[in-house]
C-alpha atoms as a PDB file:
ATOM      1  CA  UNK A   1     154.295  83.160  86.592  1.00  0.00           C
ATOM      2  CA  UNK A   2     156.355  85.368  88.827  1.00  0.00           C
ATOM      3  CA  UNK A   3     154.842  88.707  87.100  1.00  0.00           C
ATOM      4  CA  UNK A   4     151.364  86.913  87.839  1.00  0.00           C
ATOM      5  CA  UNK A   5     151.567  86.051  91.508  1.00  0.00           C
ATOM      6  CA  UNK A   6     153.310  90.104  91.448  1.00  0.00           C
ATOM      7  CA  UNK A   7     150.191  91.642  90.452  1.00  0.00           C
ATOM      8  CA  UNK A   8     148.323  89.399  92.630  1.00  0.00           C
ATOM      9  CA  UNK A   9     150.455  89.756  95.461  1.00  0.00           C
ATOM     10  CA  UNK A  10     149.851  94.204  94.465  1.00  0.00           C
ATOM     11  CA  UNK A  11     145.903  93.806  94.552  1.00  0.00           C
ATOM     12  CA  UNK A  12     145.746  91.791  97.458  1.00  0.00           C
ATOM     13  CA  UNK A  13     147.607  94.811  99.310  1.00  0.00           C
ATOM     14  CA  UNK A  14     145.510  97.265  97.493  1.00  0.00           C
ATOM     15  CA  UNK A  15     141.956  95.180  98.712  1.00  0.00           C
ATOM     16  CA  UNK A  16     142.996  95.386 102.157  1.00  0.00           C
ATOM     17  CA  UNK A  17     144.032  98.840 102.091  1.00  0.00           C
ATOM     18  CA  UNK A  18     140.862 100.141 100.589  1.00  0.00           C
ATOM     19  CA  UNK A  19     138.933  97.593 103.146  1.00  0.00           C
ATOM     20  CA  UNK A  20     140.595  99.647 106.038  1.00  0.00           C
ATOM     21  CA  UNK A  21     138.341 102.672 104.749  1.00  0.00           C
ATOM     22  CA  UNK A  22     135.018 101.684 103.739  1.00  0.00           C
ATOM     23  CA  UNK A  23     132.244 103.803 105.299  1.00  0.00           C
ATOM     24  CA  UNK A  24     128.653 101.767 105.568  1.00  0.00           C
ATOM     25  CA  UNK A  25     125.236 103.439 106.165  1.00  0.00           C
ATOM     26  CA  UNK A  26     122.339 102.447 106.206  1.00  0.00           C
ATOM     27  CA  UNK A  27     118.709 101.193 108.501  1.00  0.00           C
ATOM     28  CA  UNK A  28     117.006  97.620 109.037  1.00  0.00           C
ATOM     29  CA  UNK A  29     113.979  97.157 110.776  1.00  0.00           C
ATOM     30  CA  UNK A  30     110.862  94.838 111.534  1.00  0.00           C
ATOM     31  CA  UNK A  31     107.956  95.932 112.956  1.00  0.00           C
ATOM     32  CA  UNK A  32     104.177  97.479 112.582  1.00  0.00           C
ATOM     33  CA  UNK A  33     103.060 101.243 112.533  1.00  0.00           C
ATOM     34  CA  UNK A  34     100.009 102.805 112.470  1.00  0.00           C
ATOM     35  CA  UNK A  35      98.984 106.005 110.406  1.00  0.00           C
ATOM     36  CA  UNK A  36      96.972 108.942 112.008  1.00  0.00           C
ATOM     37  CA  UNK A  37      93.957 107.968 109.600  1.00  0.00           C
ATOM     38  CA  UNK A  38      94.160 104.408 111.437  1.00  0.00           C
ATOM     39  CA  UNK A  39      96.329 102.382 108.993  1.00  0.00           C
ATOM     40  CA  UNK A  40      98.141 100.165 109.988  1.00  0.00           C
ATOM     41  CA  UNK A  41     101.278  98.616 108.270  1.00  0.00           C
ATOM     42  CA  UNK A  42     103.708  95.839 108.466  1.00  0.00           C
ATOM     43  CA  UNK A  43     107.550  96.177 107.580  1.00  0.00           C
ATOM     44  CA  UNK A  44     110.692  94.293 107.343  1.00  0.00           C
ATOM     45  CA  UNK A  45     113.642  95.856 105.651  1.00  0.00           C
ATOM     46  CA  UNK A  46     117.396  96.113 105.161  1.00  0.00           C
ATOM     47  CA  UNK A  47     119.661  98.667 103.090  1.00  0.00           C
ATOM     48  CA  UNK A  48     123.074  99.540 103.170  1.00  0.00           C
ATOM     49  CA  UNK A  49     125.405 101.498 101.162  1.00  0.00           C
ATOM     50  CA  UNK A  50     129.272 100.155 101.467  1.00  0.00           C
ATOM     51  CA  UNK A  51     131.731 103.797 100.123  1.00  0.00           C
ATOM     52  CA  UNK A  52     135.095 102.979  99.696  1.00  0.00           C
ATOM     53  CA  UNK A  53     137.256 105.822  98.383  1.00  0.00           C
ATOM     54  CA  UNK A  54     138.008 105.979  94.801  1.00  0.00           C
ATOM     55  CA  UNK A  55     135.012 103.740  94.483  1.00  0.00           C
ATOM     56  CA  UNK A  56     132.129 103.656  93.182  1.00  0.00           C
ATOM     57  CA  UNK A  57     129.323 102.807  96.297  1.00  0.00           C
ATOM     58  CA  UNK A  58     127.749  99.155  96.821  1.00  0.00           C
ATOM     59  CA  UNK A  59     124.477  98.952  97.789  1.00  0.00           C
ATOM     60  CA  UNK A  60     122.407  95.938  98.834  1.00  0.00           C
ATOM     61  CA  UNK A  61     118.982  94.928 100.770  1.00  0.00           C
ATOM     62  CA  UNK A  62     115.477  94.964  99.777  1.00  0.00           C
ATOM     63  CA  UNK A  63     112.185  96.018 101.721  1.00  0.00           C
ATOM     64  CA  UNK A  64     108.728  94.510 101.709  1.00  0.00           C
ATOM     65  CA  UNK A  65     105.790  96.537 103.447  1.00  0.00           C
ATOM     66  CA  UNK A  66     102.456  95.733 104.027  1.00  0.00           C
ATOM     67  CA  UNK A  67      99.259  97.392 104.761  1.00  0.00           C
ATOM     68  CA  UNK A  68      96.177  95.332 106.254  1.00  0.00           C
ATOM     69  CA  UNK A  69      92.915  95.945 104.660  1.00  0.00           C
ATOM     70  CA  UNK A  70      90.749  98.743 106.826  1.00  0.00           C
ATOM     71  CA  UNK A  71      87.673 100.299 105.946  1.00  0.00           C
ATOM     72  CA  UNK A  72      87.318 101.796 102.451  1.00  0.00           C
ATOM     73  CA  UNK A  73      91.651 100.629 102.325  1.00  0.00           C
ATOM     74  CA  UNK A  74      92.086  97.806 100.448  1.00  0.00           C
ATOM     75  CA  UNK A  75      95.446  95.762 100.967  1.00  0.00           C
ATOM     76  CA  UNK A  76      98.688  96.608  99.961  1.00  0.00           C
ATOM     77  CA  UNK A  77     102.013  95.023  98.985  1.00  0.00           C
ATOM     78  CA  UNK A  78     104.895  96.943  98.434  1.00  0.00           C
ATOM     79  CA  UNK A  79     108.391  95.146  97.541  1.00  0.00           C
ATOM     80  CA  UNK A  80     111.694  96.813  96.526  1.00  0.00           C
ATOM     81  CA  UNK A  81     115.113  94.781  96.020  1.00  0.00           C
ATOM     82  CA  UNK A  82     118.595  96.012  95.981  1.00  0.00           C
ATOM     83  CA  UNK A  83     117.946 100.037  96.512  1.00  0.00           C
ATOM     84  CA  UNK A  84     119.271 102.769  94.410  1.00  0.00           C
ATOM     85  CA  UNK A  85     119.951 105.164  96.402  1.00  0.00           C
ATOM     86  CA  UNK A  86     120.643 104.940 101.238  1.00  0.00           C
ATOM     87  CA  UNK A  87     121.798 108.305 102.531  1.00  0.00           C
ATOM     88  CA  UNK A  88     122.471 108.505 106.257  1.00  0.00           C
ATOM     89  CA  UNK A  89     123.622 112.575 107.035  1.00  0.00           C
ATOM     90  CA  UNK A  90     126.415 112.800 109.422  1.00  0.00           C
ATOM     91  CA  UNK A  91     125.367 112.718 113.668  1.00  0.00           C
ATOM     92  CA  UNK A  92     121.891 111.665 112.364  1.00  0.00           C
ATOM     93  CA  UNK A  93     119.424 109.478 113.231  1.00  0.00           C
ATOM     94  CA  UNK A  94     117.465 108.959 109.665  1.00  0.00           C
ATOM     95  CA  UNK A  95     117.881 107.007 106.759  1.00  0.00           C
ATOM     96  CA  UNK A  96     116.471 107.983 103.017  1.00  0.00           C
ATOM     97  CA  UNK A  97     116.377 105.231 101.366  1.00  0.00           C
ATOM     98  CA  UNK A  98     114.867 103.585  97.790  1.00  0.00           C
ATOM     99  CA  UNK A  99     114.651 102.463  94.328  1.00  0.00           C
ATOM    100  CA  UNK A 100     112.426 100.419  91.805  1.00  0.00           C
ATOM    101  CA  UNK A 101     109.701  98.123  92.602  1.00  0.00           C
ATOM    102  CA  UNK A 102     106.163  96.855  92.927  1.00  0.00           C
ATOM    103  CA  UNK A 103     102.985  97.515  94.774  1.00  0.00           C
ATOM    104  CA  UNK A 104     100.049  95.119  94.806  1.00  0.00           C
ATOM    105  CA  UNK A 105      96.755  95.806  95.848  1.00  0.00           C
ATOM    106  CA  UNK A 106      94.277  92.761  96.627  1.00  0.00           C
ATOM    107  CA  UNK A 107      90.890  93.947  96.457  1.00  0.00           C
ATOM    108  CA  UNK A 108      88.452  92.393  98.851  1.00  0.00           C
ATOM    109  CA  UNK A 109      86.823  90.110  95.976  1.00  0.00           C
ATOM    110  CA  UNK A 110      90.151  88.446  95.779  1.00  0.00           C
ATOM    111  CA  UNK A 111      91.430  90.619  92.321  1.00  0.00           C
ATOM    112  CA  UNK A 112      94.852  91.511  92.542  1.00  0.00           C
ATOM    113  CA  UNK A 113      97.059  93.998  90.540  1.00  0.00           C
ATOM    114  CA  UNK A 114     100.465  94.768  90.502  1.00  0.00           C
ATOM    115  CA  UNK A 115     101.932  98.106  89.425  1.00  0.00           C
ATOM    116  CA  UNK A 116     105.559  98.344  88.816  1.00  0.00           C
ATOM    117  CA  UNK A 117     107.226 102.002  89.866  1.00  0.00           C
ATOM    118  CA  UNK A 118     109.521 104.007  92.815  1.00  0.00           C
ATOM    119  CA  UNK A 119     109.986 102.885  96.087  1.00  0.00           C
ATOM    120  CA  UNK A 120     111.116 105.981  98.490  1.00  0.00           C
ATOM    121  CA  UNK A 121     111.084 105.587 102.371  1.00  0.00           C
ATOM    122  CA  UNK A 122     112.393 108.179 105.078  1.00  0.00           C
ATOM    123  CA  UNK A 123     112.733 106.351 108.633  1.00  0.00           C
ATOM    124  CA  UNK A 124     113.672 107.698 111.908  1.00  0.00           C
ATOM    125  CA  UNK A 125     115.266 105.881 114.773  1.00  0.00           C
ATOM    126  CA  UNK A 126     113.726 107.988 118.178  1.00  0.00           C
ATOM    127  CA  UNK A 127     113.209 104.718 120.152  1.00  0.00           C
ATOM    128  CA  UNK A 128     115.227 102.837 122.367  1.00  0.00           C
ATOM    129  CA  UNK A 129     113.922  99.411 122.833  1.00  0.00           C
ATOM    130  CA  UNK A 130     115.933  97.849 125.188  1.00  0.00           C
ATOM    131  CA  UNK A 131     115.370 101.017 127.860  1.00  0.00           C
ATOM    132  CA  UNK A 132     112.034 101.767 126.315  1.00  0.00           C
ATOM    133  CA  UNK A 133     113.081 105.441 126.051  1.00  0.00           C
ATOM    134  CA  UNK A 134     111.955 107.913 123.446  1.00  0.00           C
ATOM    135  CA  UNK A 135     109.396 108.596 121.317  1.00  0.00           C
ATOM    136  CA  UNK A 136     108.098 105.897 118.634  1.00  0.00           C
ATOM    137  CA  UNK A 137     109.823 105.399 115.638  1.00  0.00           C
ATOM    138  CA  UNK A 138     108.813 106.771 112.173  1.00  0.00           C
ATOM    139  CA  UNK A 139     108.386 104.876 109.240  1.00  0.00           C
ATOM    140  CA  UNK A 140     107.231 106.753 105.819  1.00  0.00           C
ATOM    141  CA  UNK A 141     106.513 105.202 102.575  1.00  0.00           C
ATOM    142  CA  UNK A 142     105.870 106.583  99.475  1.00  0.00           C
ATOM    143  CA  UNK A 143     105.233 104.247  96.123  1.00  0.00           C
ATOM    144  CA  UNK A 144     105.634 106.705  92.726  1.00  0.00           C
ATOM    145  CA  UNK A 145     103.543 104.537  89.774  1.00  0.00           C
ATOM    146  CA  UNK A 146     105.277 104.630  86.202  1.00  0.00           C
ATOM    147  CA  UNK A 147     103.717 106.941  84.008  1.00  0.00           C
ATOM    148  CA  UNK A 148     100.372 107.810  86.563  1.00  0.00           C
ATOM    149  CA  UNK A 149     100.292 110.130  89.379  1.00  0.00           C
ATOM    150  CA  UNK A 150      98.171 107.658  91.381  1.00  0.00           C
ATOM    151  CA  UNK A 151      99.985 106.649  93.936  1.00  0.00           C
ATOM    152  CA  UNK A 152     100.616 105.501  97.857  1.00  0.00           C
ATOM    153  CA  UNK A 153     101.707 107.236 100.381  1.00  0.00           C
ATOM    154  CA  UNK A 154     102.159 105.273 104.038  1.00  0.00           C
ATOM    155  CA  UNK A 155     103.332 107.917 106.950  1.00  0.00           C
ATOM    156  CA  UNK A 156     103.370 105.769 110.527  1.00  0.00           C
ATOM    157  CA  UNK A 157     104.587 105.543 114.096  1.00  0.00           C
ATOM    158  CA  UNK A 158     106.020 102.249 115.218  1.00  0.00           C
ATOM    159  CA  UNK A 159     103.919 100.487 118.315  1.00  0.00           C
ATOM    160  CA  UNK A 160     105.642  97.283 117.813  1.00  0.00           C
ATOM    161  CA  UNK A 161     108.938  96.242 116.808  1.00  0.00           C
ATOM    162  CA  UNK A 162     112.075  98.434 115.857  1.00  0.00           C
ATOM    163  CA  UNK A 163     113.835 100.015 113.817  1.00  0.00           C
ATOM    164  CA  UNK A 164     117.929 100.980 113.355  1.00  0.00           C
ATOM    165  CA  UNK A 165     119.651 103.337 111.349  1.00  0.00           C
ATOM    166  CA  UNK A 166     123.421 103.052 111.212  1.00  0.00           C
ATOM    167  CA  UNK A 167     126.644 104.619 110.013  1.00  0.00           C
ATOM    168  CA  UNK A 168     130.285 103.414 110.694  1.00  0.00           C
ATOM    169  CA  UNK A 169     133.088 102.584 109.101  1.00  0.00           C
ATOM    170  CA  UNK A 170     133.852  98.854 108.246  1.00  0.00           C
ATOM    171  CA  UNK A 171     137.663  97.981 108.987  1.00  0.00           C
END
């Protein structure tokens, strides 16, 4: 019992230690942007990678964009859970970020179909909204289809809502 509460006592000590140097990128955001081809696209998103040394990264989120039916466009869903990969360079204000997932596209006679495939996004933060300084935001999409090289590409500038990439160290 004594060797038990030891090791217990050890890992405890060893869990706060590494907790004192975990390193956490990452982006979340909510919002619409518009394309220069007059898309227009709704977003809502949040990834993170957690790094502690000698570990092996966490990652955790999901993402779930939209795009409105317009013109010869027809509707589309894209979703993507817990993301592969979240890379945030040092002094930087962008975030790669993606992984597997789905797009749906709902035709105008009501026929939907799903395709399964990659998720890959590349947003920039440029905007501050609280002093309403800089330019808009960028939000870029790109859906990969499994085993087709049909597929969706969604490459916007945020006129409503935000968007916040992030890297500091947890302690």
């Amino acid at each position: 019992m004594l060797k038990k509460m030891l090791l217990i006592g050890v890992a405890a000590v060893a869990a706060f230690a590494v907790a004192d140097h975990i390193l956490v990128v990452g982006s979340e955001g909510q919002g619409r942007a518009h394309t220069a081809d007059n898309r227009i696209g709704e977003f809502r998103y949040n990834v993170r990678k957690a790094v502690a040394e000698g570990h092996h990264p966490r990652f955790d989120g999901s993402l779930r964009f939209a795009q409105a039916p317009t013109g010869t466009h027809h509707a589309v869903v894209i979703e993507m859970g817990k993301p592969r990969y979240v890379e945030v360079p040092p002094d930087s204000h962008v975030c790669e970020f993606g992984g597997p997932g789905t797009l749906t596209i709902r035709r105008p006679d009501g026929h939907r179909q799903t395709f399964r495939g990659r998720v890959d996004c590349r947003v920039v933060d440029r905007h501050n909204p609280t002093t309403n300084v800089g330019e808009p935001d960028v939000f870029r999409i790109r859906f990969t289809r499994e085993h087709s090289d049909h597929n969706f590409e969604f490459d916007g500038l945020v006129d409503h809502g935000d968007l916040v990439v992030f890297r500091r160290r947890s302690h």
